[in-house]
PDB file of N, CA and C in Angstrom:
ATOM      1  N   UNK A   1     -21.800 -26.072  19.298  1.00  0.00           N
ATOM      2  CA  UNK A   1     -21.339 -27.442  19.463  1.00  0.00           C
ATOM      3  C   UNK A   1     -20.786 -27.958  18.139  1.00  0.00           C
ATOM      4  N   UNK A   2     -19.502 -28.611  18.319  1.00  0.00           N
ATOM      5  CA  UNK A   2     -19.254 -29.081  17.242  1.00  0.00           C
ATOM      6  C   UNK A   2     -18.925 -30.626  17.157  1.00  0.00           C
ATOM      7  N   UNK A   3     -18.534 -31.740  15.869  1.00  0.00           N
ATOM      8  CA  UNK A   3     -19.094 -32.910  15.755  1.00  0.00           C
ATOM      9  C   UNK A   3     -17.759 -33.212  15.365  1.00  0.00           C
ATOM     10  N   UNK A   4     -17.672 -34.247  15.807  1.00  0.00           N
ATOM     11  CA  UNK A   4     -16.865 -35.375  15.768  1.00  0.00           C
ATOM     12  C   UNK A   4     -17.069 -36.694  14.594  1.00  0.00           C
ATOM     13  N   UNK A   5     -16.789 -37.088  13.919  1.00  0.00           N
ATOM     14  CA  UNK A   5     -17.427 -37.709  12.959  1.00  0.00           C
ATOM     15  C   UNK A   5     -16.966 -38.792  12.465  1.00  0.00           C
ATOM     16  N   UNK A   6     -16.736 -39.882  12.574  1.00  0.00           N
ATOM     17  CA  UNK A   6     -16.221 -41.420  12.236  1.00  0.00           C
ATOM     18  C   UNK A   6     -16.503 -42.479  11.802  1.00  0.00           C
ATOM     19  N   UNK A   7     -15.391 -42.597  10.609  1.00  0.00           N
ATOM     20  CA  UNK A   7     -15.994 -43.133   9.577  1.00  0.00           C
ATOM     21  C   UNK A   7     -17.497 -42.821   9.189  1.00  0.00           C
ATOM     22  N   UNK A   8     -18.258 -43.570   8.459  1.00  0.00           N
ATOM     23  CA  UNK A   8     -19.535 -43.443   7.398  1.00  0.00           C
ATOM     24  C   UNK A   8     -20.231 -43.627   8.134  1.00  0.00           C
ATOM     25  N   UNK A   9     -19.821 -43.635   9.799  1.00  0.00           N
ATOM     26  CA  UNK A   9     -21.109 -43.700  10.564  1.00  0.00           C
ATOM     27  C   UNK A   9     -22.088 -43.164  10.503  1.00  0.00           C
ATOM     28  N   UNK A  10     -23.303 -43.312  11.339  1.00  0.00           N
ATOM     29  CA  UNK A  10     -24.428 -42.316  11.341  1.00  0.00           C
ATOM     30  C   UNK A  10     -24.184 -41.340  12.535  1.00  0.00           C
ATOM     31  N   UNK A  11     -23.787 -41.717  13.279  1.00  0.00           N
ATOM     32  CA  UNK A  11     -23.432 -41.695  14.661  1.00  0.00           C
ATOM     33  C   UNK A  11     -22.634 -40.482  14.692  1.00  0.00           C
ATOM     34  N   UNK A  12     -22.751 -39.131  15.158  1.00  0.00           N
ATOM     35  CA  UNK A  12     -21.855 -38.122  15.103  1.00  0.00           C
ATOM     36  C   UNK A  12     -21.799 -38.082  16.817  1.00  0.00           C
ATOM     37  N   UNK A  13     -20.741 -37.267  17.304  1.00  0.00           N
ATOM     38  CA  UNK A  13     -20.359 -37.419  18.909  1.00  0.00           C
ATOM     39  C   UNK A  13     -20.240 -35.388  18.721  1.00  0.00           C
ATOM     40  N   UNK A  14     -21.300 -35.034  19.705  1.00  0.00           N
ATOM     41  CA  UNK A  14     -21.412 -33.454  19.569  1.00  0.00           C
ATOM     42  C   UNK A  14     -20.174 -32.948  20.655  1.00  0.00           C
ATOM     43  N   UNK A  15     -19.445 -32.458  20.536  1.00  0.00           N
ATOM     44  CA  UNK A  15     -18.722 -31.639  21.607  1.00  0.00           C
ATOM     45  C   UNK A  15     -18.634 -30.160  21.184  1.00  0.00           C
ATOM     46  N   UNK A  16     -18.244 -29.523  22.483  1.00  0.00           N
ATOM     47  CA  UNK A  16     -18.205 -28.351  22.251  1.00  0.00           C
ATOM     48  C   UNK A  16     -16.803 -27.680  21.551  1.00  0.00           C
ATOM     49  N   UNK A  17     -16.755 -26.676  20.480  1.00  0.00           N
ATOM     50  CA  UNK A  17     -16.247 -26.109  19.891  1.00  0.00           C
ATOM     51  C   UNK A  17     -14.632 -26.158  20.297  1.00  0.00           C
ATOM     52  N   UNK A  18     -14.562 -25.913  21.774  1.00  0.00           N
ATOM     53  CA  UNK A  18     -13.145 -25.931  22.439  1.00  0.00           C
ATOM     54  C   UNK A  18     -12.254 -26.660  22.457  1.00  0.00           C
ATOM     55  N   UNK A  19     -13.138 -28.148  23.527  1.00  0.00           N
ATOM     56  CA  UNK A  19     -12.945 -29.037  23.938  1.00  0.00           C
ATOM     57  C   UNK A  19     -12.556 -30.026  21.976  1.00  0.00           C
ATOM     58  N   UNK A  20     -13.033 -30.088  21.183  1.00  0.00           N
ATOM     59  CA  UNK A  20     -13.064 -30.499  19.532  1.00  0.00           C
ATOM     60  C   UNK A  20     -11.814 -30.210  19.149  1.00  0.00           C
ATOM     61  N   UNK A  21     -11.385 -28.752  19.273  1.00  0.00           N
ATOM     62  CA  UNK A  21     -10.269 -28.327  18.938  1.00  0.00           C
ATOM     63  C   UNK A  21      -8.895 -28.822  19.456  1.00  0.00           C
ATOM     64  N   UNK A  22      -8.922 -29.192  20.737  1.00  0.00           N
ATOM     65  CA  UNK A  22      -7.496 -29.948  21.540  1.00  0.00           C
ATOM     66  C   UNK A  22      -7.374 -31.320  21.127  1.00  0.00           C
ATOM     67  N   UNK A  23      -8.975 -32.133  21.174  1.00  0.00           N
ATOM     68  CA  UNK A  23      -8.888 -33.277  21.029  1.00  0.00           C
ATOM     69  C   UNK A  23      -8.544 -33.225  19.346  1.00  0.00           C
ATOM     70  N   UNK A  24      -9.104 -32.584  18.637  1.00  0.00           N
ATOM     71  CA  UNK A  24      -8.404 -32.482  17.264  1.00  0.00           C
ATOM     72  C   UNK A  24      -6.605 -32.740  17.093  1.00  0.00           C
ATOM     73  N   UNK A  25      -6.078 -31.565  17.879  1.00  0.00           N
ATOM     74  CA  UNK A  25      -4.643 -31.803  18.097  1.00  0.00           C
ATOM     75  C   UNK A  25      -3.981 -33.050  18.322  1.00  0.00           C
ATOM     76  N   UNK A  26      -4.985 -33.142  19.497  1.00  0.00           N
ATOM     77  CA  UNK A  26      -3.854 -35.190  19.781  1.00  0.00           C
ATOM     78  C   UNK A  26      -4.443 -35.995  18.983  1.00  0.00           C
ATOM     79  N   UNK A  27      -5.476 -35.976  18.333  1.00  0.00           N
ATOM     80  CA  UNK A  27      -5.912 -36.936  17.670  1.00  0.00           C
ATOM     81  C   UNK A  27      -4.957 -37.153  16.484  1.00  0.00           C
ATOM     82  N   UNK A  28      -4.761 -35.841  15.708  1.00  0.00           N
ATOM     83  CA  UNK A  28      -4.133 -35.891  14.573  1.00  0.00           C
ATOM     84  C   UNK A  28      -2.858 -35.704  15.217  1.00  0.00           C
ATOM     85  N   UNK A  29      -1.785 -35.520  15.871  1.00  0.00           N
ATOM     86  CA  UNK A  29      -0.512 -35.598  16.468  1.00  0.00           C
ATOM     87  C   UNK A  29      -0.483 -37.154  16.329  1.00  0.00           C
ATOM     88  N   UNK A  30      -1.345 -38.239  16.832  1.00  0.00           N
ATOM     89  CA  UNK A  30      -1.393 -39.490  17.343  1.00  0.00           C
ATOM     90  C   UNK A  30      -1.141 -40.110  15.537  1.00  0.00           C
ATOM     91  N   UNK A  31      -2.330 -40.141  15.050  1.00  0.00           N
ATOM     92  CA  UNK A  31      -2.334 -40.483  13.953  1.00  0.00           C
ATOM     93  C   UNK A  31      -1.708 -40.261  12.663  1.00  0.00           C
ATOM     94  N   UNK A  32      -0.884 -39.101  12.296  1.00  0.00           N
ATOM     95  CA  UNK A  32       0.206 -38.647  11.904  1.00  0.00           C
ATOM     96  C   UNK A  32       1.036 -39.467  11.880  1.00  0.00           C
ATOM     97  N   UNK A  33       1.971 -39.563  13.035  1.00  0.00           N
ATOM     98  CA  UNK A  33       2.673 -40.785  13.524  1.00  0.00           C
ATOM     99  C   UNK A  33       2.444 -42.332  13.197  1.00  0.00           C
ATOM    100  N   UNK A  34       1.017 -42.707  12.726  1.00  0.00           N
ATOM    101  CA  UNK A  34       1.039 -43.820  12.353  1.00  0.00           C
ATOM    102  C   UNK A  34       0.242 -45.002  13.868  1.00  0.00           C
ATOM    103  N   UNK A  35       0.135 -44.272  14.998  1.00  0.00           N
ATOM    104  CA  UNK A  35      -0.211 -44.875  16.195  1.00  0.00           C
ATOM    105  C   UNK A  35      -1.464 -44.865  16.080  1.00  0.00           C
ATOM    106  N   UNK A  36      -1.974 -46.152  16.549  1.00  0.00           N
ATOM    107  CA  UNK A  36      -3.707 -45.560  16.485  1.00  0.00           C
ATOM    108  C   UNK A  36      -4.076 -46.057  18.469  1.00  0.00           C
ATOM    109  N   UNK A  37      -5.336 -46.201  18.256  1.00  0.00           N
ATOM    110  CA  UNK A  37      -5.751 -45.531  19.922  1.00  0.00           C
ATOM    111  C   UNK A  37      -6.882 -45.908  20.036  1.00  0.00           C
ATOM    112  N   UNK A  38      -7.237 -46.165  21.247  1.00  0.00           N
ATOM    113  CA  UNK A  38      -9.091 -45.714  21.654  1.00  0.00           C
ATOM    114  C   UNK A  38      -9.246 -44.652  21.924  1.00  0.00           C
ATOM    115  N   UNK A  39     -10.309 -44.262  21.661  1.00  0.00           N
ATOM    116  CA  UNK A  39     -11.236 -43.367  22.482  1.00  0.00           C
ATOM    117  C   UNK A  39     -12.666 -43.449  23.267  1.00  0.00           C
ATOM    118  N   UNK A  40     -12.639 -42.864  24.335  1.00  0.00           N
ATOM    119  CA  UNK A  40     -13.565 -43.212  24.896  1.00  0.00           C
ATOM    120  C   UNK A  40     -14.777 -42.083  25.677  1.00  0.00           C
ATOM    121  N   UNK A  41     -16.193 -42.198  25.444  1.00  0.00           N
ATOM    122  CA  UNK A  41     -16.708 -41.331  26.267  1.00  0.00           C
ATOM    123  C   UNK A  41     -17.870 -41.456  26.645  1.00  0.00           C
ATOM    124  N   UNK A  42     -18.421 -40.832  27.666  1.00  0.00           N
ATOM    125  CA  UNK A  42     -19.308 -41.056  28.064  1.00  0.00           C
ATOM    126  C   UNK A  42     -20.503 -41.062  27.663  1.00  0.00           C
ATOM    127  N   UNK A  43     -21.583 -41.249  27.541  1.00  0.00           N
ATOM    128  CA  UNK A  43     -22.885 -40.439  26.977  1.00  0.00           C
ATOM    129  C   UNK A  43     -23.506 -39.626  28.547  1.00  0.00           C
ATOM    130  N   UNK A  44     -24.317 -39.082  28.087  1.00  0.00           N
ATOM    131  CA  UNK A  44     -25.701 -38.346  28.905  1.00  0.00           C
ATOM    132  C   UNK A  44     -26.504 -39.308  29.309  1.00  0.00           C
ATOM    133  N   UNK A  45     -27.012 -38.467  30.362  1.00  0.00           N
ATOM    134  CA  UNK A  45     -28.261 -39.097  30.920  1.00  0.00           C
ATOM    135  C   UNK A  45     -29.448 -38.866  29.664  1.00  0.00           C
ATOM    136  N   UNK A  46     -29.504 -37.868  29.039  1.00  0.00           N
ATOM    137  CA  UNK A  46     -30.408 -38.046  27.757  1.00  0.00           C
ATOM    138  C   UNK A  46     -30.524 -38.715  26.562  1.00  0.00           C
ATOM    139  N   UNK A  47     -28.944 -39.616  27.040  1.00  0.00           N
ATOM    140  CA  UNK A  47     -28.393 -40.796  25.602  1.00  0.00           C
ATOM    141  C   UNK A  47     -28.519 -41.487  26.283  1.00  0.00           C
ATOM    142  N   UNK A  48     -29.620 -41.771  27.145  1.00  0.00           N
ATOM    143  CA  UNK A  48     -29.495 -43.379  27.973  1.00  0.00           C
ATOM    144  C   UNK A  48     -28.217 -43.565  28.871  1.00  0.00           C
ATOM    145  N   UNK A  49     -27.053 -42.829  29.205  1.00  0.00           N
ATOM    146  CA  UNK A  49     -26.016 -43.472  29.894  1.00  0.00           C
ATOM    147  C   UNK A  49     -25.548 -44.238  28.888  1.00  0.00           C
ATOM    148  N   UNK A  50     -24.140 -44.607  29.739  1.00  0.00           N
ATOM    149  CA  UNK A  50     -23.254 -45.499  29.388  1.00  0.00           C
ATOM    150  C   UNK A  50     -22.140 -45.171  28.709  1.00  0.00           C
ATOM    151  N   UNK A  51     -21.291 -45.657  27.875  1.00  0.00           N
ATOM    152  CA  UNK A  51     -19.877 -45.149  27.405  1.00  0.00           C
ATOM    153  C   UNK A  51     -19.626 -45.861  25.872  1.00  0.00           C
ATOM    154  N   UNK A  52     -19.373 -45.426  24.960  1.00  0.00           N
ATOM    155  CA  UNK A  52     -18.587 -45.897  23.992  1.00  0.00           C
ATOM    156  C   UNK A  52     -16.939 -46.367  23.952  1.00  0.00           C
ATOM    157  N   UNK A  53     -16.586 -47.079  23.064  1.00  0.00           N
ATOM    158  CA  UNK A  53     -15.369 -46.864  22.893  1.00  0.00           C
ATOM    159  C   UNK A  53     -15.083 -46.717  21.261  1.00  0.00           C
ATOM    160  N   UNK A  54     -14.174 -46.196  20.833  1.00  0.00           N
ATOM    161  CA  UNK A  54     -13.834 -46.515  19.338  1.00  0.00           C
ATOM    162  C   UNK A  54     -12.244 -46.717  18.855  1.00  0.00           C
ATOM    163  N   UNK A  55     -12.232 -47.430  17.862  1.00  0.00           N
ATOM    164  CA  UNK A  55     -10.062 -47.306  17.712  1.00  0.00           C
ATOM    165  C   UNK A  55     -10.635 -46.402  16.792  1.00  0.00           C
ATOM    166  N   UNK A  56      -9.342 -45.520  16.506  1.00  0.00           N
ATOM    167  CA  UNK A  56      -8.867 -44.684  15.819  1.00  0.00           C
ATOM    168  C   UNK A  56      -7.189 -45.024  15.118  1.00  0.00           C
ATOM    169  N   UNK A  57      -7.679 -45.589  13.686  1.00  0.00           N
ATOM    170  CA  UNK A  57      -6.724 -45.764  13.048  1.00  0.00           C
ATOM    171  C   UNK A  57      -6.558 -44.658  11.769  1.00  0.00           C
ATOM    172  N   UNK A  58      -5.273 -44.615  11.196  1.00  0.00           N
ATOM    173  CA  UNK A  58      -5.154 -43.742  10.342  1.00  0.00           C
ATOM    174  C   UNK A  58      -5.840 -44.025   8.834  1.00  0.00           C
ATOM    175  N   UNK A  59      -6.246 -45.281   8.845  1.00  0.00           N
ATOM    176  CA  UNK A  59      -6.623 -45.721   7.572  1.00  0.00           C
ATOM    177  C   UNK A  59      -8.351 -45.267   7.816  1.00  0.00           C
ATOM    178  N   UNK A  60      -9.088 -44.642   9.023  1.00  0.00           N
ATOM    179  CA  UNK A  60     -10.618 -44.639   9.095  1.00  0.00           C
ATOM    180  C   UNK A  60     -10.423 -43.698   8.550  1.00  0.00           C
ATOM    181  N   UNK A  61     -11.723 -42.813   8.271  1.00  0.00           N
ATOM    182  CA  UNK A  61     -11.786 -41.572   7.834  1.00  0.00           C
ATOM    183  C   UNK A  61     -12.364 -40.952   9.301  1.00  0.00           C
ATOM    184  N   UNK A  62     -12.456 -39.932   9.102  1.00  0.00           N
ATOM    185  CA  UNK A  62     -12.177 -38.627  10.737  1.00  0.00           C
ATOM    186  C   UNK A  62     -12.851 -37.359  10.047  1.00  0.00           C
ATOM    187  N   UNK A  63     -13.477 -36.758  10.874  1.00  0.00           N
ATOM    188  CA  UNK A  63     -14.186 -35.263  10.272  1.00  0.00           C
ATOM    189  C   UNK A  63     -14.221 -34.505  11.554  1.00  0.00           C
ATOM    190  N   UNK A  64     -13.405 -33.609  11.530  1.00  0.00           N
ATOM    191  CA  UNK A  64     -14.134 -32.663  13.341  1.00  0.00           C
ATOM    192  C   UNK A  64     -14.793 -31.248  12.863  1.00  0.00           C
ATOM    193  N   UNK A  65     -16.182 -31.325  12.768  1.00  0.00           N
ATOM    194  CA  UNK A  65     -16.820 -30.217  12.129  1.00  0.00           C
ATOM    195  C   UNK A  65     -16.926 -28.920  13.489  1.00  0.00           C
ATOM    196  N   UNK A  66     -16.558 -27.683  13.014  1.00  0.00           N
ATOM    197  CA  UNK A  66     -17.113 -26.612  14.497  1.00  0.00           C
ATOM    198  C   UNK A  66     -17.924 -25.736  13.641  1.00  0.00           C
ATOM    199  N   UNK A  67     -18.924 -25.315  14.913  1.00  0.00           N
ATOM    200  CA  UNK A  67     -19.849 -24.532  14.619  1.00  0.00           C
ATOM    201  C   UNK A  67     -19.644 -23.361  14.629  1.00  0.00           C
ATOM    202  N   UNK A  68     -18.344 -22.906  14.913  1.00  0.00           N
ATOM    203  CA  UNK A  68     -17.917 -21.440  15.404  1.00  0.00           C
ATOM    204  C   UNK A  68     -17.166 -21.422  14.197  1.00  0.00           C
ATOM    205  N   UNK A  69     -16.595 -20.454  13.438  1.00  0.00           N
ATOM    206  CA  UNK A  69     -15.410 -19.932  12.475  1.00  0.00           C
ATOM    207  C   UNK A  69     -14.344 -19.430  12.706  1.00  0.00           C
ATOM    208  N   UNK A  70     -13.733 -19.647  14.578  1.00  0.00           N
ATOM    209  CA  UNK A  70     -12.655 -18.685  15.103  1.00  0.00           C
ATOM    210  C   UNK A  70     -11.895 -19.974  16.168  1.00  0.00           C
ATOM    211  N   UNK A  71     -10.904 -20.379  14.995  1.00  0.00           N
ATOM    212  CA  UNK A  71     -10.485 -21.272  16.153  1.00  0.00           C
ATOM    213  C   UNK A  71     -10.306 -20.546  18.051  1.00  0.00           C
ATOM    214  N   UNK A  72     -10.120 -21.851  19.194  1.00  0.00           N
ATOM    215  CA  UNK A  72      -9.855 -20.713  20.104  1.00  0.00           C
ATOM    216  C   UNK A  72      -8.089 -21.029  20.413  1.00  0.00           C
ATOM    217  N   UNK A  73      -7.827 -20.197  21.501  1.00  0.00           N
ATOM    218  CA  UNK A  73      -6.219 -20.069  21.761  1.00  0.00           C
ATOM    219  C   UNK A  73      -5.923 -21.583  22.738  1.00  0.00           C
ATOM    220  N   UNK A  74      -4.777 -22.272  21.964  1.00  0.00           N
ATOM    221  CA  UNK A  74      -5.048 -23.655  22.552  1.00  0.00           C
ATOM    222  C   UNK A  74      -3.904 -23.735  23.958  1.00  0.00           C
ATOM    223  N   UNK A  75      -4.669 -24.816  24.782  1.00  0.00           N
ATOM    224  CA  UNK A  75      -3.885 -25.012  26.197  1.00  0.00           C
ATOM    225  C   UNK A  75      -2.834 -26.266  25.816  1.00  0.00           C
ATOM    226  N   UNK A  76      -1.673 -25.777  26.107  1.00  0.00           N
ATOM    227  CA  UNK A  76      -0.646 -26.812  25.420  1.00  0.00           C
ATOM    228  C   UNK A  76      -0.625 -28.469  26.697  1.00  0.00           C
ATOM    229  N   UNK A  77      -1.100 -27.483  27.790  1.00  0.00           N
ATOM    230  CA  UNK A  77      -0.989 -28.404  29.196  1.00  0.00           C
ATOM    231  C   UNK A  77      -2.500 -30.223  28.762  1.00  0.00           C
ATOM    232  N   UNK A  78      -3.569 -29.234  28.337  1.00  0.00           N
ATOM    233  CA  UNK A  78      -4.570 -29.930  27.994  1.00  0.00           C
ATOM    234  C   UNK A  78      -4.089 -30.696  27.136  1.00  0.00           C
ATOM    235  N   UNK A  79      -3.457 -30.678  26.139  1.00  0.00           N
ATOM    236  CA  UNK A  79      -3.257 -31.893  24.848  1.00  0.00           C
ATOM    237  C   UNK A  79      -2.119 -32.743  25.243  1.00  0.00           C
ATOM    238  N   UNK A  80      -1.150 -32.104  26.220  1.00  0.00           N
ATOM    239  CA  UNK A  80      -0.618 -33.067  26.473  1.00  0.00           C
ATOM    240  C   UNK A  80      -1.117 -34.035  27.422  1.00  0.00           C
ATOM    241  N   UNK A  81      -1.816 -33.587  28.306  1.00  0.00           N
ATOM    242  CA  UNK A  81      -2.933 -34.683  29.094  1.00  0.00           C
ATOM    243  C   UNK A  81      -3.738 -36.060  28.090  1.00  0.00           C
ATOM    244  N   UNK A  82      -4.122 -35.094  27.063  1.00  0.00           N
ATOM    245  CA  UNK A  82      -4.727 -36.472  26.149  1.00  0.00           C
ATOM    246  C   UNK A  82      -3.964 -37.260  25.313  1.00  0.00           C
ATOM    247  N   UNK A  83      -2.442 -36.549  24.907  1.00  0.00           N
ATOM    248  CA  UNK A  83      -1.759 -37.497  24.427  1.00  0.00           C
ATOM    249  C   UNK A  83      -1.160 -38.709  25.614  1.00  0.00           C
ATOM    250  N   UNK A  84      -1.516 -38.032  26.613  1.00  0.00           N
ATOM    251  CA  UNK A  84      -0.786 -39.145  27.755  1.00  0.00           C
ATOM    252  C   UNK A  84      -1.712 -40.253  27.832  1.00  0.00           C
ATOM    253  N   UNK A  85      -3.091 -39.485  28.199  1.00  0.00           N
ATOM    254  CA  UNK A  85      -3.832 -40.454  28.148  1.00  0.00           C
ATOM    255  C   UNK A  85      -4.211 -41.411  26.762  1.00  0.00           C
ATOM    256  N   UNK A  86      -4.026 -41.013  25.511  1.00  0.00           N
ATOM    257  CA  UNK A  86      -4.089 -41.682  24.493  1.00  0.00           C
ATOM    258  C   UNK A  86      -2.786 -42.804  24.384  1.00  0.00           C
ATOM    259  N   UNK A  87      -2.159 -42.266  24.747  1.00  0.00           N
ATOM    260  CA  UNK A  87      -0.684 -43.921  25.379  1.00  0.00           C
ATOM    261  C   UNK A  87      -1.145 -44.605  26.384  1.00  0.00           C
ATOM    262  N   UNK A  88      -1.911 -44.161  27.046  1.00  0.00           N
ATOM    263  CA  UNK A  88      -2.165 -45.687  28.519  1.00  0.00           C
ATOM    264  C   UNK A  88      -2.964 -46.698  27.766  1.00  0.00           C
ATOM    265  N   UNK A  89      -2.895 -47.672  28.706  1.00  0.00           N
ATOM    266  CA  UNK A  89      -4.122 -48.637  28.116  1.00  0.00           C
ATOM    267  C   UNK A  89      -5.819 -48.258  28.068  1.00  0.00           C
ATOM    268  N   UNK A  90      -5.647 -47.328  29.365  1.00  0.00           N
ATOM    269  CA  UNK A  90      -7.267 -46.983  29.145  1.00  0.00           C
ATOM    270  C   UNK A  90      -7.740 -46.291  27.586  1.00  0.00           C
ATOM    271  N   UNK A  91      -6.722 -45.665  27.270  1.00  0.00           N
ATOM    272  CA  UNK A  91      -6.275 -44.299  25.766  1.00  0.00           C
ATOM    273  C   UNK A  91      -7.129 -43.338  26.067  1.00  0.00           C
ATOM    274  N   UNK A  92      -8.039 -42.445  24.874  1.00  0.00           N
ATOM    275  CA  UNK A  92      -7.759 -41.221  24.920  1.00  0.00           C
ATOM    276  C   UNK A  92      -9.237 -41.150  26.033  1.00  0.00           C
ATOM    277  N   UNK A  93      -9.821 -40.038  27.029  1.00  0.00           N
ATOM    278  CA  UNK A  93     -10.812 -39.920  27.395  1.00  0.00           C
ATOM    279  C   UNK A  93     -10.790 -38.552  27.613  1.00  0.00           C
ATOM    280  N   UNK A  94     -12.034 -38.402  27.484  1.00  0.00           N
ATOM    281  CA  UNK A  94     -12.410 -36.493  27.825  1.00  0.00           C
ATOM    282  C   UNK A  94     -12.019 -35.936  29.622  1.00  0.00           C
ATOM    283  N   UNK A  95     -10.960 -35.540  29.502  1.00  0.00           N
ATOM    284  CA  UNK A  95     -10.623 -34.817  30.739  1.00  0.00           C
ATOM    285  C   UNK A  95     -10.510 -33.219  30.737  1.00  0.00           C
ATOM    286  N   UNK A  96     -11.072 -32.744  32.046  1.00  0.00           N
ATOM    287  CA  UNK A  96     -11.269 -31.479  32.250  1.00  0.00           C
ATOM    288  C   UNK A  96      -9.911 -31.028  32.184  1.00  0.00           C
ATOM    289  N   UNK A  97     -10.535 -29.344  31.359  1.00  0.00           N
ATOM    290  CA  UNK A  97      -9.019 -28.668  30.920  1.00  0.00           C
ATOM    291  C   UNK A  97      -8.323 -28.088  32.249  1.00  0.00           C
ATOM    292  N   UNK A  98      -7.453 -28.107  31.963  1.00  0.00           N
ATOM    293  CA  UNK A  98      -6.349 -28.148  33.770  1.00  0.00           C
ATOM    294  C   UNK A  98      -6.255 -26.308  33.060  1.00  0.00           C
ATOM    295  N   UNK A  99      -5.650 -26.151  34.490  1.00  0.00           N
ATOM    296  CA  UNK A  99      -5.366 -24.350  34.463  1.00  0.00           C
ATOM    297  C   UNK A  99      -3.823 -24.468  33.987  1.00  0.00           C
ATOM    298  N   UNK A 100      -3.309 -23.639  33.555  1.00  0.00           N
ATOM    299  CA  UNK A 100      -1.699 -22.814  32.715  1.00  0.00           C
ATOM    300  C   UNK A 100      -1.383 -23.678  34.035  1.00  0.00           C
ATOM    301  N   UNK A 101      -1.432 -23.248  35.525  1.00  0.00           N
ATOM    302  CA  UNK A 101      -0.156 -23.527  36.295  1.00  0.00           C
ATOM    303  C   UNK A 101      -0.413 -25.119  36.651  1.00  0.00           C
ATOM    304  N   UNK A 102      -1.337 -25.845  36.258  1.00  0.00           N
ATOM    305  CA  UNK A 102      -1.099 -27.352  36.921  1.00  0.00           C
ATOM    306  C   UNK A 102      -0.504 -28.090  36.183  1.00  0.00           C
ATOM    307  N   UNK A 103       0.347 -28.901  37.371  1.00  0.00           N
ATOM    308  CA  UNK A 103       1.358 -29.424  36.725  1.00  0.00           C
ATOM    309  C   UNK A 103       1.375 -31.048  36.035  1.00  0.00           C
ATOM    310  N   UNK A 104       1.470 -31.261  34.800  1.00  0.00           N
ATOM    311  CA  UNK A 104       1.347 -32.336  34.140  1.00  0.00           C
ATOM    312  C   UNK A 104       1.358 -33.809  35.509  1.00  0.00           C
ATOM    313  N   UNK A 105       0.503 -34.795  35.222  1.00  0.00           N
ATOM    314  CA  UNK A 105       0.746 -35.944  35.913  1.00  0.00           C
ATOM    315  C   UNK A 105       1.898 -36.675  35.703  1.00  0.00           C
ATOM    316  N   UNK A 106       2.883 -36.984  37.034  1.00  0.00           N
ATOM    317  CA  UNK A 106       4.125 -37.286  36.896  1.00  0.00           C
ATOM    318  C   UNK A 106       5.080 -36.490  37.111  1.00  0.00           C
ATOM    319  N   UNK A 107       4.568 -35.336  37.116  1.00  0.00           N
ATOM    320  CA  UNK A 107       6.195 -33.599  37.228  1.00  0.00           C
ATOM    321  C   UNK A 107       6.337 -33.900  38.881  1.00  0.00           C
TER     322      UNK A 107
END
């Protein structure tokens, strides 16, 4: 599992190694650019429930730590899902990685 990390919080957000790595991509694609965003996610039933939100501006500081040493081979279909969703009003949220052949929302 790897961590997500914002600003001087205490507060780290664990995801897994994979899923870290895409959202890494749009995150920094987004912020690059100068755009900033929400993000949003759920907790566990072992975090009490419920959902966060956070902006993500380029001026916070950002850390995406992985526990693995091998990035993995990235789904180009998946990041563009979160950059889409990081433009709506809802912005960015953890969505399941789609397969090679499904077709972007809107095609």
């Amino acid at each position: 599992m790897g961590k997500l990390i914002y600003n001087s919080s205490s507060r780290e957000l664990e995801i897994d190694d994979r899923t870290l790595a895409h959202l890494r991509v749009a995150i920094l694609n987004k912020l690059r650019r100068s755009e900033s965003f929400s993000l949003t996610w759920e907790h566990g039933v072992e975090q009490g429930s419920g959902r966060t939100t956070i902006w993500l501006h380029e001026s916070i500081p950002l850390q995406f730590v992985f526990s693995g040493n091998r990035p993995p081979t990235l789904n180009r279909l998946w990041i563009e899902q979160m950059l889409l969703a990081a433009n709506s009003t809802s912005g960015l949220q953890f969505v399941p990685e789609p397969t090679e052949h499904e077709p972007l929302e809107g095609e």
